[in-house]
C-alpha atoms as a PDB file:
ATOM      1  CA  UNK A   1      20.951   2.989 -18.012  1.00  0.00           C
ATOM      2  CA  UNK A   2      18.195   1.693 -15.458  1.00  0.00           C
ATOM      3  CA  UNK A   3      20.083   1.009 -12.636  1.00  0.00           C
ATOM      4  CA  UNK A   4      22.289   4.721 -12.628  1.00  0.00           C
ATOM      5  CA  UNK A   5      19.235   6.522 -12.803  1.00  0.00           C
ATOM      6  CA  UNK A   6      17.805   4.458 -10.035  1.00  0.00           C
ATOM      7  CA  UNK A   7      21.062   4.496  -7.667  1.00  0.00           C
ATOM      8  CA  UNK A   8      20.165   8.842  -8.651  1.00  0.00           C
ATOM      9  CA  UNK A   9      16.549   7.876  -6.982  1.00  0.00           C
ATOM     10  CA  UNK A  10      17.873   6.493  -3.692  1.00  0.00           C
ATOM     11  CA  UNK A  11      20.497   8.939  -2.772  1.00  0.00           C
ATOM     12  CA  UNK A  12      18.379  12.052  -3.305  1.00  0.00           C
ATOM     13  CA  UNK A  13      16.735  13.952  -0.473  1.00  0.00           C
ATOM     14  CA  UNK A  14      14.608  15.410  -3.148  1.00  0.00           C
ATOM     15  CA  UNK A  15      12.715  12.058  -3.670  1.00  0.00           C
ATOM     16  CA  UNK A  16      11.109  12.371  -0.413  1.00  0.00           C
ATOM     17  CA  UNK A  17       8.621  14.374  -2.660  1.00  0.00           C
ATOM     18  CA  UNK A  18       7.241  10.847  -3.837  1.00  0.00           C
ATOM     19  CA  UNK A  19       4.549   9.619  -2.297  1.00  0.00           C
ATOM     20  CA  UNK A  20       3.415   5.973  -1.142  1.00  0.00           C
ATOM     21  CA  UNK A  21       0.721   4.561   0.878  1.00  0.00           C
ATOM     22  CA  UNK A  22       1.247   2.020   3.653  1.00  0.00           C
ATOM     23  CA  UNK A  23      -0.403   0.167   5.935  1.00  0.00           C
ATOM     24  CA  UNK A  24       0.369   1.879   9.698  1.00  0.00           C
ATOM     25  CA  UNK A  25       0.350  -0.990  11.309  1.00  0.00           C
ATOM     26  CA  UNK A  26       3.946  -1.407   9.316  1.00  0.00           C
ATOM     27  CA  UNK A  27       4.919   1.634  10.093  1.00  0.00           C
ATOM     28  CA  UNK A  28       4.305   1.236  14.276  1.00  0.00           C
ATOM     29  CA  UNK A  29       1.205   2.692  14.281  1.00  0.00           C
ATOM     30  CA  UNK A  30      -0.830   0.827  17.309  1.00  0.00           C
ATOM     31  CA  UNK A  31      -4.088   0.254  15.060  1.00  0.00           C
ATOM     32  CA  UNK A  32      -4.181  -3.729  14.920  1.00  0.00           C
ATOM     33  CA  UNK A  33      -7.294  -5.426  16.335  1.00  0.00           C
ATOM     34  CA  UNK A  34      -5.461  -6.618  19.542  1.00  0.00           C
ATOM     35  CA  UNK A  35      -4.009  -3.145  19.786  1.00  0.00           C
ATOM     36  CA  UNK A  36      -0.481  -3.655  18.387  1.00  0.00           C
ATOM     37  CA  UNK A  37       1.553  -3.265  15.174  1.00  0.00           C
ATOM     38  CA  UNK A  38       3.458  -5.074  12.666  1.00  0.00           C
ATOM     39  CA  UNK A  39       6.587  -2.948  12.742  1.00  0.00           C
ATOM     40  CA  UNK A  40       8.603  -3.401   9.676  1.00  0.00           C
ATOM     41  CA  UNK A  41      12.223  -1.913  10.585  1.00  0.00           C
ATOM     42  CA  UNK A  42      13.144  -1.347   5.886  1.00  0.00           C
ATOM     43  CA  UNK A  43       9.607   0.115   5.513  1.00  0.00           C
ATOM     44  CA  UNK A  44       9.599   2.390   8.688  1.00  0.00           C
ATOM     45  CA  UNK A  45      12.953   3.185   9.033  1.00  0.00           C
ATOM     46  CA  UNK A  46      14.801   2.916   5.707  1.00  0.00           C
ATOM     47  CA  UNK A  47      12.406   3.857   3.258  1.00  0.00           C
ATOM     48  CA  UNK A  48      11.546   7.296   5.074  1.00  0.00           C
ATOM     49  CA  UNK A  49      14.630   8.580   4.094  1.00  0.00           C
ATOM     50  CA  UNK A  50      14.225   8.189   0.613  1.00  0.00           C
ATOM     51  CA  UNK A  51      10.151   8.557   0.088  1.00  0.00           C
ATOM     52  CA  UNK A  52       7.277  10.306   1.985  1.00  0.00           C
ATOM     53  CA  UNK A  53       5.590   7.747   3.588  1.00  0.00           C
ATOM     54  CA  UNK A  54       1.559   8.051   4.050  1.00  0.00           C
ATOM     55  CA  UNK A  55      -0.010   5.788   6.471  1.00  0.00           C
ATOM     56  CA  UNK A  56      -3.408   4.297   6.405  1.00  0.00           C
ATOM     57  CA  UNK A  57      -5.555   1.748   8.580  1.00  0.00           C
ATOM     58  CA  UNK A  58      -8.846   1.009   6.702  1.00  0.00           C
ATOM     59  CA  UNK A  59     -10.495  -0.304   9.789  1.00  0.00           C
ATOM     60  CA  UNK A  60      -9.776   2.710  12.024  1.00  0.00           C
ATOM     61  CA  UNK A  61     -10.501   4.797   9.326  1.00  0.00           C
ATOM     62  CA  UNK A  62     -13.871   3.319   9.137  1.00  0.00           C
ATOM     63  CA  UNK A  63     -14.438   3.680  12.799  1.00  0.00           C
ATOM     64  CA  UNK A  64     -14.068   0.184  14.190  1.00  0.00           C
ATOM     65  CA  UNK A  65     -11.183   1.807  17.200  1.00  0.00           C
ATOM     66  CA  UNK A  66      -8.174  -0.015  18.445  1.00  0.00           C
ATOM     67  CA  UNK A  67      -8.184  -2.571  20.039  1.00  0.00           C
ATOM     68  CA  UNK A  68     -11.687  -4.465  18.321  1.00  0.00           C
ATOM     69  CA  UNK A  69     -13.242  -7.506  17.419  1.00  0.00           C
ATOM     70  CA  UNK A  70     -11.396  -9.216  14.530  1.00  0.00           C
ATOM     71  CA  UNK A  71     -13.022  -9.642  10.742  1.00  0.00           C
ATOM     72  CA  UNK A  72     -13.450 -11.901   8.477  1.00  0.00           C
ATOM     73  CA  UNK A  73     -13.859 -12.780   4.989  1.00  0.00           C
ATOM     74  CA  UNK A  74     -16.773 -14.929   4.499  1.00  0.00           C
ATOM     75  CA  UNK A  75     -18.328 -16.171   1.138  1.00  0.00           C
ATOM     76  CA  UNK A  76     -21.310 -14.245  -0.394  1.00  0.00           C
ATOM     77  CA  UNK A  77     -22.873 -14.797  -3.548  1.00  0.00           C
ATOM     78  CA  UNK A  78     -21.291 -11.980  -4.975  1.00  0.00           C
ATOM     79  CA  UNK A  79     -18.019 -12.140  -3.537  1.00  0.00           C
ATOM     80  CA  UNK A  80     -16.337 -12.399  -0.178  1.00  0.00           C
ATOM     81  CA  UNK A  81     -18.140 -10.125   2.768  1.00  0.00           C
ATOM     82  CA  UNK A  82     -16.051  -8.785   5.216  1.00  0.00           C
ATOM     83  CA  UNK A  83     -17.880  -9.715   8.948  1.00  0.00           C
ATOM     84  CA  UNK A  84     -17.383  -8.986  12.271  1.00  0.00           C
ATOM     85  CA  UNK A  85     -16.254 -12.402  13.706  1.00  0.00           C
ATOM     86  CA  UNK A  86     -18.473 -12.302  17.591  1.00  0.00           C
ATOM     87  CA  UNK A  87     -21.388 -10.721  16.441  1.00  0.00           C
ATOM     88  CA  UNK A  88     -21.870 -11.416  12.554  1.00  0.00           C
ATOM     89  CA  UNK A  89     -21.802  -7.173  11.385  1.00  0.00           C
ATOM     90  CA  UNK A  90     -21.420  -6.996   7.290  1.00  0.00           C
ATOM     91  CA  UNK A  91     -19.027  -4.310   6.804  1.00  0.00           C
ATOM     92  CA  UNK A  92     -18.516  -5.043   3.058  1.00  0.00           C
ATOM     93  CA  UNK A  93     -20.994  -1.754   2.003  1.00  0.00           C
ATOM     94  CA  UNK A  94     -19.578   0.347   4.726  1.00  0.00           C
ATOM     95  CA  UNK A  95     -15.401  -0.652   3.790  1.00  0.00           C
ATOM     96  CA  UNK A  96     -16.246  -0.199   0.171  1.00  0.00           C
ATOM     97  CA  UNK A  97     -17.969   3.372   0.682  1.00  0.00           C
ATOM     98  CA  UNK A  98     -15.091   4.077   2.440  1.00  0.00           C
ATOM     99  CA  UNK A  99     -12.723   2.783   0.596  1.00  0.00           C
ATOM    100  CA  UNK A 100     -13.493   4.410  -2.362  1.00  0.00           C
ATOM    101  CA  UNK A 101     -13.577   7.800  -0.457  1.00  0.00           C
ATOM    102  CA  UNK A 102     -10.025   6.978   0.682  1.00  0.00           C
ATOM    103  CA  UNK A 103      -8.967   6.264  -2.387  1.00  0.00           C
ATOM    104  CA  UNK A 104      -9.912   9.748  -4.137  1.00  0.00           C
ATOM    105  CA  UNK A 105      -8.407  11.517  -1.511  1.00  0.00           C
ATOM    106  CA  UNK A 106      -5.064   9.748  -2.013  1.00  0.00           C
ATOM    107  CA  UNK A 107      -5.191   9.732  -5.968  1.00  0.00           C
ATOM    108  CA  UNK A 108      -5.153  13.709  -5.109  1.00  0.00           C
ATOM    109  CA  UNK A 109      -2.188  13.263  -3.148  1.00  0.00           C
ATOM    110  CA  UNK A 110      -0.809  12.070  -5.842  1.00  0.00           C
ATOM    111  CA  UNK A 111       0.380   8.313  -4.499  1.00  0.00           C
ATOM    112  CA  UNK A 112       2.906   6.452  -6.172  1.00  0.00           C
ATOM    113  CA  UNK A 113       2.491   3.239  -4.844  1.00  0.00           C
ATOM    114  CA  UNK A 114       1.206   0.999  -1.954  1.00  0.00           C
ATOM    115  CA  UNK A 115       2.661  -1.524   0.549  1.00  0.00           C
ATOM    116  CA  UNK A 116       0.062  -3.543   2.005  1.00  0.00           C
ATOM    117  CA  UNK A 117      -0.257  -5.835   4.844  1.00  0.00           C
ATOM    118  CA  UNK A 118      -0.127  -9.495   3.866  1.00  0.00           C
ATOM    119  CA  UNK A 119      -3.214 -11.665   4.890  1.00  0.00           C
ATOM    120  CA  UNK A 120      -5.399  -8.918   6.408  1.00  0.00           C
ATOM    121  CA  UNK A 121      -9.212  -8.829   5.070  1.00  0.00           C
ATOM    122  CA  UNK A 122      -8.535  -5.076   4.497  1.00  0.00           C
ATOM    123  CA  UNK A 123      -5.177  -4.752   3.058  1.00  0.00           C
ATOM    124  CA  UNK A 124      -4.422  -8.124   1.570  1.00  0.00           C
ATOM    125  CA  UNK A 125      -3.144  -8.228  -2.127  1.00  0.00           C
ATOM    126  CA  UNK A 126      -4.196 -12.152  -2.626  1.00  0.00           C
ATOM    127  CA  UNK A 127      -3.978 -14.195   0.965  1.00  0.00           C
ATOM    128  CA  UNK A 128      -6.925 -13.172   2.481  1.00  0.00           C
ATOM    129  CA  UNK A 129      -8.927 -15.946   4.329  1.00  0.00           C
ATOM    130  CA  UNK A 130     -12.010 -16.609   3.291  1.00  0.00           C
ATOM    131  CA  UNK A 131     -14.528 -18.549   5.278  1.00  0.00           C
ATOM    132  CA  UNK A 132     -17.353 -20.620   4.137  1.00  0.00           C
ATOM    133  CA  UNK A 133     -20.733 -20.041   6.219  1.00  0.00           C
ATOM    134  CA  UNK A 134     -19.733 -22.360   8.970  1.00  0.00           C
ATOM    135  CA  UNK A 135     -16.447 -20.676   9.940  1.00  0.00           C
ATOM    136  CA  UNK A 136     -14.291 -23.351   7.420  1.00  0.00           C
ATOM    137  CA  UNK A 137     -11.550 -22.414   5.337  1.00  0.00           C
ATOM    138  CA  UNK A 138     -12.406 -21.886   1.875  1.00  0.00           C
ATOM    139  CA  UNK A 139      -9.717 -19.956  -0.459  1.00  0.00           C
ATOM    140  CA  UNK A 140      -7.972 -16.916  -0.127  1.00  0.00           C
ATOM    141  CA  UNK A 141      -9.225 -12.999  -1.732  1.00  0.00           C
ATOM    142  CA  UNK A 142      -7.653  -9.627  -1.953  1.00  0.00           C
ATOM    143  CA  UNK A 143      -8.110  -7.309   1.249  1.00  0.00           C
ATOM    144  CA  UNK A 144     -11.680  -5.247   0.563  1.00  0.00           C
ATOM    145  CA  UNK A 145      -9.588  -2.060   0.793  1.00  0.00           C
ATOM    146  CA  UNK A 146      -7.131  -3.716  -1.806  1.00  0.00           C
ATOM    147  CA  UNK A 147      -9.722  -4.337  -4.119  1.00  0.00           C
ATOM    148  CA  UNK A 148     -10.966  -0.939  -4.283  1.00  0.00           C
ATOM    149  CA  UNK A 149      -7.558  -0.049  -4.375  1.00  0.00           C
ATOM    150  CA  UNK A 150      -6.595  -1.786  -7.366  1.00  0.00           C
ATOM    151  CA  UNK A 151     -10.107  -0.779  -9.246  1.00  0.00           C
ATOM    152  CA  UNK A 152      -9.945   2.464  -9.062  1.00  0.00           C
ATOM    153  CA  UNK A 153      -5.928   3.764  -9.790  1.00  0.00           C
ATOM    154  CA  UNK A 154      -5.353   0.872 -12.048  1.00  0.00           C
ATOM    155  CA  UNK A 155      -1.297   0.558 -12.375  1.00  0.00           C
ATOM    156  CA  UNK A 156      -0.611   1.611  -9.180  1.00  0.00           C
ATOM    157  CA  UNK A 157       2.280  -0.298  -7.804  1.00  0.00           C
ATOM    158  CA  UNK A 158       1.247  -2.511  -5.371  1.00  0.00           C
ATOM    159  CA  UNK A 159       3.147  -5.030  -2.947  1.00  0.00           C
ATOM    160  CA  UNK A 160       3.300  -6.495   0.670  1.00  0.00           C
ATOM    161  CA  UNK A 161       5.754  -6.530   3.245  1.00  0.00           C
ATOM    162  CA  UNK A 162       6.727 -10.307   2.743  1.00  0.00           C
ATOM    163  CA  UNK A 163       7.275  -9.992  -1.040  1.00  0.00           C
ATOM    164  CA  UNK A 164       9.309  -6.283  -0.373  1.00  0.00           C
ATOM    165  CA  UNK A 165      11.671  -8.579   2.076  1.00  0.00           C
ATOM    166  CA  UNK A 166      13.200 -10.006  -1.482  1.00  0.00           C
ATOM    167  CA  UNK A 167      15.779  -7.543  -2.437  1.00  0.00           C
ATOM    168  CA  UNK A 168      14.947  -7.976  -6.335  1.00  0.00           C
ATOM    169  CA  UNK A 169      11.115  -7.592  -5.403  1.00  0.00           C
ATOM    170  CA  UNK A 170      12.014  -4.644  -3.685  1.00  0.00           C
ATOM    171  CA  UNK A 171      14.429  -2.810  -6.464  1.00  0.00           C
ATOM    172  CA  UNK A 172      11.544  -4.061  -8.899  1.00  0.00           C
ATOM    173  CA  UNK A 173       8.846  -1.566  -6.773  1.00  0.00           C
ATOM    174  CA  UNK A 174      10.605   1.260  -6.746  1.00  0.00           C
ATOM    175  CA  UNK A 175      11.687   1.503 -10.355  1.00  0.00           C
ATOM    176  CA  UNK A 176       7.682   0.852 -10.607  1.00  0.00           C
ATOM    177  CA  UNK A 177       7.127   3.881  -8.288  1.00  0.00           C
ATOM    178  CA  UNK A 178       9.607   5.924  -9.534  1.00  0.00           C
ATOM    179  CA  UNK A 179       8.339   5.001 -13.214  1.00  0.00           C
ATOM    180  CA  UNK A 180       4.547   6.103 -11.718  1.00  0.00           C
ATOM    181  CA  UNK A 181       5.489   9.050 -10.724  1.00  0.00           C
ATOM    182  CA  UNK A 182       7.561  10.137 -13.783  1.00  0.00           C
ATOM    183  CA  UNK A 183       4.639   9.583 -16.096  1.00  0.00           C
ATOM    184  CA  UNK A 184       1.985  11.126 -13.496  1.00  0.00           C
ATOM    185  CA  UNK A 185       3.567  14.115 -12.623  1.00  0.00           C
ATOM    186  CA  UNK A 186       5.738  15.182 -15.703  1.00  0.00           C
ATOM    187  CA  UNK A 187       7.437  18.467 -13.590  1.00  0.00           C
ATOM    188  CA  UNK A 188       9.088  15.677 -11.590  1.00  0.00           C
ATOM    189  CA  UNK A 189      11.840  15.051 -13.639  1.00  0.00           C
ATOM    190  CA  UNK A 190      13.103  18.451 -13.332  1.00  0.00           C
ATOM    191  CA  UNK A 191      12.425  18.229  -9.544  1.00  0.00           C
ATOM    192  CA  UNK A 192      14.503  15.618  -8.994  1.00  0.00           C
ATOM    193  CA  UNK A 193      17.318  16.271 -11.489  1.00  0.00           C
ATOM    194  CA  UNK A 194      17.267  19.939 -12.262  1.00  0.00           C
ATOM    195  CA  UNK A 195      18.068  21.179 -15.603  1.00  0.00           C
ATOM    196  CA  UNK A 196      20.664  18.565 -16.205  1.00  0.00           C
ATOM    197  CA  UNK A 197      20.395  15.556 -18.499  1.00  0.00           C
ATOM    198  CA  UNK A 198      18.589  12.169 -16.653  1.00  0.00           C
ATOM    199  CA  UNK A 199      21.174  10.207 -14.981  1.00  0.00           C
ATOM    200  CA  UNK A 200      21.097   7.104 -17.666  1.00  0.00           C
ATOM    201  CA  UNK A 201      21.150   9.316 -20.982  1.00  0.00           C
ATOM    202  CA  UNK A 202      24.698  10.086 -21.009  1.00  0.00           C
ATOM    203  CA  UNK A 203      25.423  13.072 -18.315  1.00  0.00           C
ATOM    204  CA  UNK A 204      27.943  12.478 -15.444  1.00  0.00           C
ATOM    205  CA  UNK A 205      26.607  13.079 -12.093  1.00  0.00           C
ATOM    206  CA  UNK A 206      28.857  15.652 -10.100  1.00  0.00           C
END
């Protein structure tokens, strides 16, 4: 059944072999605008032991530095454009060239899944802010890097660190992940269980 072969997931060193993206800031990494981090203790110190963790910031990647002006969503006529808030720079061309370069390079990695960070113009999976042209609130978008995200490995499992603090949210992403993997990588059934039956289809684990 589902939930023996996913108890098999979580107490397997071997599962470290599957791969999901995160946003460093979640993970401790210093690359928020003011210089800080969003430290997440289940996603930076729990979920190591079980999955290989592979960090990304899409605005350092893209060379803005830490710390730096903030962005901002602001409407455009074909979508939200993510701006630099003092000075006014459209990034939206640059992120999504980026973005899409990123997101090769980790479909070759073989990623599993995502955790994102909630409400950031880069990362968000739905709570953006977006700003009408004079600075007012005026709905709420997927992160830029999201977007691309989600366009180009369609059925990637995606989530944020708010919805992963639910513990049935959470079991429900990694049977997702672990379901990714199984179907995108075939050879990792036999990785992670050897040449026995799949916990779930009648064996008895030692």
């Amino acid at each position: 059944m589902e939930n023996s072969r996913n108890a098999s997931f979580m107490t397997r060193d071997r599962d470290r072999s599957i791969r999901i993206g995160v946003s460093a800031c979640l993970i401790g990494e210093r690359v928020r605008y003011d210089g800080g981090h969003k430290r997440t203790p289940l996603i930076a110190d729990v979920l190591p032991r079980f999955l290989c963790l592979v960090p990304c910031c899409p605005e350092v990647g893209l060379g803005l530095g830490t710390p730096r002006n903030t962005l901002d969503l602001v409407e455009g006529t074909t979508g939200p454009r993510l701006v630099m808030t003092e000075h006014g720079k459209d990034y939206t061309q640059d992120m999504e060239r980026w973005a899409s370069a990123k997101v090769e390079e980790l479909k070759r990695q073989g990623l599993c899944g995502f955790i994102l960070k909630s409400k950031s113009p880069s990362c968000a999976l739905a709570d953006a802010r977006v700003l009408d042209h004079e600075g007012r609130p005026a709905g709420f978008h997927p992160g830029l890097f999201t977007a691309v995200l989600r366009r180009a490995h369609s059925g990637l499992p995606l989530i944020d660190e708010v919805e992963l603090r639910n513990p049935e949210s959470l079991f429900i992403f990694l049977e997702r992940v672990l379901d990714f993997a199984l179907h995108s990588r075939p050879s990792l059934e036999a990785e992670l269980w050897g040449e026995t039956t799949r916990p779930g289809r009648g064996s008895t684990e030692p």
